[in-house]
N, C-alpha and C. Protein backbone atom coordinates (compact mmCIF):
# COMPACT_ATOMS: atom_id res chain seq x y z
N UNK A 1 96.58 56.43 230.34
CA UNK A 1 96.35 55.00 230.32
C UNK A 1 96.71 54.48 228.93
N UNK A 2 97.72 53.93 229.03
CA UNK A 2 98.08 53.02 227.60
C UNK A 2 97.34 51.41 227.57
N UNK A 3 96.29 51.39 226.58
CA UNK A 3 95.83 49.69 226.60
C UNK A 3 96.91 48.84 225.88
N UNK A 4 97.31 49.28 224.92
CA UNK A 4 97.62 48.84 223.84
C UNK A 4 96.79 47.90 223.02
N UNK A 5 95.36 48.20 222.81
CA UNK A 5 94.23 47.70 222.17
C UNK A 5 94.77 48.38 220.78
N UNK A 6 94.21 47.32 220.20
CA UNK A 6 94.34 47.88 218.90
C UNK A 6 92.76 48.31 218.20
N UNK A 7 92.70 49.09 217.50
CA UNK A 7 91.18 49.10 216.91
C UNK A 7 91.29 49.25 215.82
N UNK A 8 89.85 48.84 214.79
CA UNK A 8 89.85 48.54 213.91
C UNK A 8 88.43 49.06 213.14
N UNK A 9 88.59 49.42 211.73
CA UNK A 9 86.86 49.32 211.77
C UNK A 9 87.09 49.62 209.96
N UNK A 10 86.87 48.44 209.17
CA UNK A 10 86.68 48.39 207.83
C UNK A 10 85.51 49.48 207.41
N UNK A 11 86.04 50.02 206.27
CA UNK A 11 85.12 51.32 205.39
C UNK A 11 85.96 50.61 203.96
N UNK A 12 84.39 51.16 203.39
CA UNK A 12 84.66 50.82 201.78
C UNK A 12 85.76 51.77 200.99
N UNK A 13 85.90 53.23 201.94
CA UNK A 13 86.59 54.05 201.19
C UNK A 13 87.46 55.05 202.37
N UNK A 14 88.68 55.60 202.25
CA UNK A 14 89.29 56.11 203.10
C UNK A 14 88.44 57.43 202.97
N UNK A 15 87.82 58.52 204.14
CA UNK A 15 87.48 59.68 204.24
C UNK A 15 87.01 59.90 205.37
N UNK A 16 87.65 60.97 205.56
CA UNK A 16 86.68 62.00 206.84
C UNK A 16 85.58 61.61 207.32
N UNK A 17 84.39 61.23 206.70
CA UNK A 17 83.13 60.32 207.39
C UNK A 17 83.30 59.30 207.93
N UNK A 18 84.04 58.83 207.65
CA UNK A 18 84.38 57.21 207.88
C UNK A 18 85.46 57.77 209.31
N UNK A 19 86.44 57.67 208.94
CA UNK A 19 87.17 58.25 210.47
C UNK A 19 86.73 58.30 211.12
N UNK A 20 85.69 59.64 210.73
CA UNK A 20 84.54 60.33 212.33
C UNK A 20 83.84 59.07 212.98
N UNK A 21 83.42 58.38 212.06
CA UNK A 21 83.33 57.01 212.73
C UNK A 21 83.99 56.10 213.66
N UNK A 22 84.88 56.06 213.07
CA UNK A 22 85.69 55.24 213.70
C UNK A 22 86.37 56.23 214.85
N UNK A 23 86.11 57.29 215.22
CA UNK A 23 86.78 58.10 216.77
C UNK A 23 85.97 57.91 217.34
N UNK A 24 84.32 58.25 216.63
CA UNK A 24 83.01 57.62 217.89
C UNK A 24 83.52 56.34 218.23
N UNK A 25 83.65 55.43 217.63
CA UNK A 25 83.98 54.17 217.75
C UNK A 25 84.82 54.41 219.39
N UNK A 26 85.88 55.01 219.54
CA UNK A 26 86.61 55.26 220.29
C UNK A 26 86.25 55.51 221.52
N UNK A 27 85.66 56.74 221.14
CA UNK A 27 85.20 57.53 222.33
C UNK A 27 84.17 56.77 223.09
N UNK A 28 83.14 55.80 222.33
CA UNK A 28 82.29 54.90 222.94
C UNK A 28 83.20 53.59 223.80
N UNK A 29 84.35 53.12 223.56
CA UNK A 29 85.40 52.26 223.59
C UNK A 29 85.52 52.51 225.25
N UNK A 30 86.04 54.14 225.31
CA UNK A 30 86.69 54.73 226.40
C UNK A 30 86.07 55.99 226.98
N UNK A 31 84.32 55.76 227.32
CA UNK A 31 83.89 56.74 227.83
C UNK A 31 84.34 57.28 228.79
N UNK A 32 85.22 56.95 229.54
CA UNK A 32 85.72 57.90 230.95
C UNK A 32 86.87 58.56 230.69
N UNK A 33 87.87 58.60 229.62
CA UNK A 33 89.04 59.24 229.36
C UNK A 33 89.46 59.52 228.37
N UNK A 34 90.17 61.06 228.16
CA UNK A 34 90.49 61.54 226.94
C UNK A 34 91.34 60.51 225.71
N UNK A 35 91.00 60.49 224.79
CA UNK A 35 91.40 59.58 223.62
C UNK A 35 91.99 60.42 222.56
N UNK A 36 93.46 60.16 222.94
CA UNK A 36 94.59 60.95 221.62
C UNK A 36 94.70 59.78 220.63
N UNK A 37 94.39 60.86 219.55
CA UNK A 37 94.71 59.84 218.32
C UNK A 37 96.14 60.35 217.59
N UNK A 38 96.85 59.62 217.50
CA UNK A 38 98.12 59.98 216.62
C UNK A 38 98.60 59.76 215.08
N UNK A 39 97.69 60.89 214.57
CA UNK A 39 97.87 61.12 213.22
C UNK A 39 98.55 61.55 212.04
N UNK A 40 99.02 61.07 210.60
CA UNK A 40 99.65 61.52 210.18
C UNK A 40 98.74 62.71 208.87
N UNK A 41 99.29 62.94 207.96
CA UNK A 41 98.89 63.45 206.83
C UNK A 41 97.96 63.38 205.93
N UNK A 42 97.25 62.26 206.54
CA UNK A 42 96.29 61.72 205.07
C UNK A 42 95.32 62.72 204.95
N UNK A 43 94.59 63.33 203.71
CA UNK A 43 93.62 64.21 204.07
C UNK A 43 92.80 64.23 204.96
N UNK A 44 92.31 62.98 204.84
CA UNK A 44 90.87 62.05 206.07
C UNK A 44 91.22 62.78 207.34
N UNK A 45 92.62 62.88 207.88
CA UNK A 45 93.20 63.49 208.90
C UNK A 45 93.14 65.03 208.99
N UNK A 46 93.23 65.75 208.04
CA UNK A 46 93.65 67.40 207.86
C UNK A 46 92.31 68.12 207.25
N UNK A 47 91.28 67.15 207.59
CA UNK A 47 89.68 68.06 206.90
C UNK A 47 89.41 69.02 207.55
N UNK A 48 88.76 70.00 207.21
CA UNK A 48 88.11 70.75 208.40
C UNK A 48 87.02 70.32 209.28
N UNK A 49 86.27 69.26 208.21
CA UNK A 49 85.14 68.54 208.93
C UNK A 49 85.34 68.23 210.07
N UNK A 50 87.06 67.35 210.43
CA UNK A 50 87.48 66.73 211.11
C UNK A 50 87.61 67.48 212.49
N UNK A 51 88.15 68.86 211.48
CA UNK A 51 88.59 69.50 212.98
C UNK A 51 87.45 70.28 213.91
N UNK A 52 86.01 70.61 213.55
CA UNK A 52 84.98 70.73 213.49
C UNK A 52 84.24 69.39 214.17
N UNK A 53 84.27 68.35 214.09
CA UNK A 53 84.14 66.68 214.68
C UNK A 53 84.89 67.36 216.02
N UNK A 54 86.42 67.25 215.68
CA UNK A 54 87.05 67.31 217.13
C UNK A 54 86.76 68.09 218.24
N UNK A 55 86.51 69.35 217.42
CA UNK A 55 85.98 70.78 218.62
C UNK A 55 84.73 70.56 219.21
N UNK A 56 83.64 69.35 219.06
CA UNK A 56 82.57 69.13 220.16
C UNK A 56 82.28 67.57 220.29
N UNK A 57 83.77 67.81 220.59
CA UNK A 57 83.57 66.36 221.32
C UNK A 57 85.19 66.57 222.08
N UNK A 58 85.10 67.17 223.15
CA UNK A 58 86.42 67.87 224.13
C UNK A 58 87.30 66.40 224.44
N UNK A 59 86.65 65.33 224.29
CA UNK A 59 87.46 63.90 225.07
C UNK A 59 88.49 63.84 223.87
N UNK A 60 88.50 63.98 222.95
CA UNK A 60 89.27 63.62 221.66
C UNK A 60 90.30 64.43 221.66
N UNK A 61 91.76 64.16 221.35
CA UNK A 61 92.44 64.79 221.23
C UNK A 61 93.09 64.50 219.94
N UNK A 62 93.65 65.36 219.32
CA UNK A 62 94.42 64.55 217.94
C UNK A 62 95.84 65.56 217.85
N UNK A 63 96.91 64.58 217.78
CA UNK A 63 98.20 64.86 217.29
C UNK A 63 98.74 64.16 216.31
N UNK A 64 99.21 65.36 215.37
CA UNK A 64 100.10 65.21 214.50
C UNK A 64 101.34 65.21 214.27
N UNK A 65 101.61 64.12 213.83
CA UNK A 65 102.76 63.70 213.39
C UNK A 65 103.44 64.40 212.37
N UNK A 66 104.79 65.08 212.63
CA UNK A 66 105.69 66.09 211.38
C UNK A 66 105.70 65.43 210.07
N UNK A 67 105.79 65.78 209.22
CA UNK A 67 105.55 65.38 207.58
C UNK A 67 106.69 64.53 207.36
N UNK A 68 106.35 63.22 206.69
CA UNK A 68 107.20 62.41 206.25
C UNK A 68 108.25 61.70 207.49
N UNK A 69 107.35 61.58 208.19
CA UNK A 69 108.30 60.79 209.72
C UNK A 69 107.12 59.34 210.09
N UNK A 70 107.46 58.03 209.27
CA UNK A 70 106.92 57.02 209.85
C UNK A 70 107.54 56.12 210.82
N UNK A 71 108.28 56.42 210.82
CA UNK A 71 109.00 56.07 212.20
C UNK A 71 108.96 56.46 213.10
N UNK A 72 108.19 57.50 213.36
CA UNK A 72 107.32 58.22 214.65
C UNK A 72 105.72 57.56 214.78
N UNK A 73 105.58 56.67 214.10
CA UNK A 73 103.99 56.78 213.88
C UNK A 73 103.75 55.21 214.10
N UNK A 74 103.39 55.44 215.57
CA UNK A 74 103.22 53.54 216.41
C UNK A 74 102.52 52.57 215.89
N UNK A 75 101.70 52.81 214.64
CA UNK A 75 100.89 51.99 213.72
C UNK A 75 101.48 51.11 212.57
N UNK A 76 102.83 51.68 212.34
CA UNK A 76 103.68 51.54 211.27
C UNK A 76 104.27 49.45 211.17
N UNK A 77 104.60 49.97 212.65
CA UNK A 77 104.84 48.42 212.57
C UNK A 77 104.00 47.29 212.76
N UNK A 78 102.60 47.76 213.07
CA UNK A 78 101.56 47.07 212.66
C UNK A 78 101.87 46.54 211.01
N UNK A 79 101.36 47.94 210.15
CA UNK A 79 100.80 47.15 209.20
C UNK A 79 101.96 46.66 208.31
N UNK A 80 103.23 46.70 209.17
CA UNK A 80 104.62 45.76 208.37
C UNK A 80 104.16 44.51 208.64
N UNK A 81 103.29 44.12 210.23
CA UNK A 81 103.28 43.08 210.50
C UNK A 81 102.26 42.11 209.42
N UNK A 82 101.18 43.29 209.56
CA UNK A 82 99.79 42.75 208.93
C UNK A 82 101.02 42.28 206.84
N UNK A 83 101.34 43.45 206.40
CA UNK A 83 101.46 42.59 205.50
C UNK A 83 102.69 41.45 205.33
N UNK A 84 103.06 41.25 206.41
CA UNK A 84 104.45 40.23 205.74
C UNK A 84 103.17 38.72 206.36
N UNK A 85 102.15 39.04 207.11
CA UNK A 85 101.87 37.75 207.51
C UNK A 85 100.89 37.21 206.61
N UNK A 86 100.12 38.75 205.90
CA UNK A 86 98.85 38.54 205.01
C UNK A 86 98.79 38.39 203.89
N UNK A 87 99.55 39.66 203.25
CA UNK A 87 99.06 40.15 202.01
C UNK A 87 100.26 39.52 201.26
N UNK A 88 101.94 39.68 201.57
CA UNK A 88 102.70 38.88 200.98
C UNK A 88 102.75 37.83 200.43
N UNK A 89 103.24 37.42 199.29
CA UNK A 89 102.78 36.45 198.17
C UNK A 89 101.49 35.77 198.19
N UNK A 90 100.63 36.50 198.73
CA UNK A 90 99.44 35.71 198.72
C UNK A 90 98.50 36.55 197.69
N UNK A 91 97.70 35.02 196.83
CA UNK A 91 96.52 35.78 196.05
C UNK A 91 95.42 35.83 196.68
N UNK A 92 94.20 36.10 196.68
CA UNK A 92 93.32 36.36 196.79
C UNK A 92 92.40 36.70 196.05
N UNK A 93 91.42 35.50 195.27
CA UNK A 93 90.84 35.79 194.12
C UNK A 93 89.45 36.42 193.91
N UNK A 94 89.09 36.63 195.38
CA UNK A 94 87.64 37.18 195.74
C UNK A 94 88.36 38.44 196.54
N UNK A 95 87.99 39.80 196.81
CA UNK A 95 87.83 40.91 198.00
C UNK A 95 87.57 39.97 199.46
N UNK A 96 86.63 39.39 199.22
CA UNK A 96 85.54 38.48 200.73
C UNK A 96 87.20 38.04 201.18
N UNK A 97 87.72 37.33 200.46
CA UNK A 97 88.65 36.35 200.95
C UNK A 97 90.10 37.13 201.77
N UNK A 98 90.34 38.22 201.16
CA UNK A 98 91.19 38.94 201.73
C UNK A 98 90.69 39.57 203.49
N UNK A 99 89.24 40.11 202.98
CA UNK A 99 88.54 40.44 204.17
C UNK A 99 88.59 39.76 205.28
N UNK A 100 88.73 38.03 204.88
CA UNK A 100 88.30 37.22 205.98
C UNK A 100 89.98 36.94 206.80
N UNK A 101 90.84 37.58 205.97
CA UNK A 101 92.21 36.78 206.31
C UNK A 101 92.53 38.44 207.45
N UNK A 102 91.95 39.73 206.75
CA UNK A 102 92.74 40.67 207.56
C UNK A 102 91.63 40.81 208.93
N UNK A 103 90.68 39.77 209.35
CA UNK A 103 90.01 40.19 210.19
C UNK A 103 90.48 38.79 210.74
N UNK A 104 90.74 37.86 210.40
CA UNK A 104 91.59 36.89 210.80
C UNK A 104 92.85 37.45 211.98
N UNK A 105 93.53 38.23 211.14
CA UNK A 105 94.72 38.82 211.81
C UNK A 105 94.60 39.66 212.96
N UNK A 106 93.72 40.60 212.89
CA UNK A 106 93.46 41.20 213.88
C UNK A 106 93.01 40.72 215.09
N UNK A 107 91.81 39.51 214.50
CA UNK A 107 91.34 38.78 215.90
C UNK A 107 92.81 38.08 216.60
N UNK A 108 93.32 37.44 215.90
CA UNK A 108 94.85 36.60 216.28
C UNK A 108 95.57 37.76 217.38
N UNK A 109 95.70 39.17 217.15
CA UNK A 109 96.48 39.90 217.48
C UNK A 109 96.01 40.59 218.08
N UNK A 110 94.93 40.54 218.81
CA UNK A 110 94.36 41.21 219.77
C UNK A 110 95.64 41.55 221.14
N UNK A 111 96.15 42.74 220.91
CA UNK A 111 96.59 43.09 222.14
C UNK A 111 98.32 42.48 221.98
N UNK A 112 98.24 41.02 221.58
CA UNK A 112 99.55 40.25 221.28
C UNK A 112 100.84 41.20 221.54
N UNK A 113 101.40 41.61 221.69
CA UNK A 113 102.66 42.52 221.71
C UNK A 113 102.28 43.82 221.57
N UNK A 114 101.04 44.33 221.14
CA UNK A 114 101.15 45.70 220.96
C UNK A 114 100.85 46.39 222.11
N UNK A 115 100.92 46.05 223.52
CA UNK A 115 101.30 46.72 224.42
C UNK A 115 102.61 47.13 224.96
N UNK A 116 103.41 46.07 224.91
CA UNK A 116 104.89 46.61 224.92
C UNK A 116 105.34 47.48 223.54
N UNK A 117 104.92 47.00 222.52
CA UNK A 117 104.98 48.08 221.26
C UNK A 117 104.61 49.79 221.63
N UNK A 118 103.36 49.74 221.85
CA UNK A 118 103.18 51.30 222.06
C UNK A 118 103.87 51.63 223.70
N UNK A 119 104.19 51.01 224.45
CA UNK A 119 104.60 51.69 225.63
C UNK A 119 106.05 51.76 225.11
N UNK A 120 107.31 51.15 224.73
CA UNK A 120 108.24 51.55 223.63
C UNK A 120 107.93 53.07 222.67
N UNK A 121 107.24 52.59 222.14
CA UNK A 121 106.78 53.90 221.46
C UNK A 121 106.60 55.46 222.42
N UNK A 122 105.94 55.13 223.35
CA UNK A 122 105.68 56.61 224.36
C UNK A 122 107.11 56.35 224.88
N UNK A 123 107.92 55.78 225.52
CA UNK A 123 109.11 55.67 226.09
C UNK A 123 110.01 56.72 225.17
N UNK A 124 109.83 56.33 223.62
CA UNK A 124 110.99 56.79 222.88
C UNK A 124 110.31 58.29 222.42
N UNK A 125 109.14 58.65 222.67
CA UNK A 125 108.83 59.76 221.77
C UNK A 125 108.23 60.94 223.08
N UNK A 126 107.61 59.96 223.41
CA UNK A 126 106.76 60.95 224.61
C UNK A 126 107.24 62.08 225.39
């Protein structure tokens, strides 16, 4: 089942705890069916914690993406989108204010094209 939902979930800091979060996040999302996440390199991704998280909780699946291939990686043109609409020449003189513009975006883009995006994506890779 492809939604093409996008999800989301702000952390103060990129890590392995935070992730694990955000896959519960998931797995609560889509209690009736296995949930592949398609990952690249970041440590947050390659912990053992992680892989330890993954091994008891059987619905989760995680694939990785070969080293240095973002053009395999269906998120990519997200966040081209997020910054040419957000972050490009724009200041932002508070954190709050940036916060409010990238949760801005996401609400705007709920779903918006990124269903034909990722079904493209499984078309060309799958």
């Amino acid at each position: 089942m492809v939604t093409g939902q996008l999800h989301r979930r702000f952390a103060p800091r990129l890590t392995t705890v935070y992730f694990q979060r955000f896959s519960q996040q998931l797995l609560r999302a889509y209690p009736r069916v296995v949930v592949v996440l398609i990952l690249d390199g970041a440590p947050w991704h390659r912990s053992a914690s992680l892989f330890e998280f993954a091994a008891t909780h059987p619905r989760l699946g995680l694939c990785f993406l070969t080293p240095y291939s973002p053009d395999l990686n269906p998120v990519e043109p997200v966040w081209k989108w997020l910054r040419r609409e957000v972050t490009h020449n724009h200041y932002f003189e508070q954190l709050v204010y940036l916060g409010k513009a990238l949760t801005g975006f996401f609400q705007r883009r709920r779903s918006h094209g990124a269903v034909h995006q990722l079904r493209q994506w499984c078309h060309n890779v799958c």
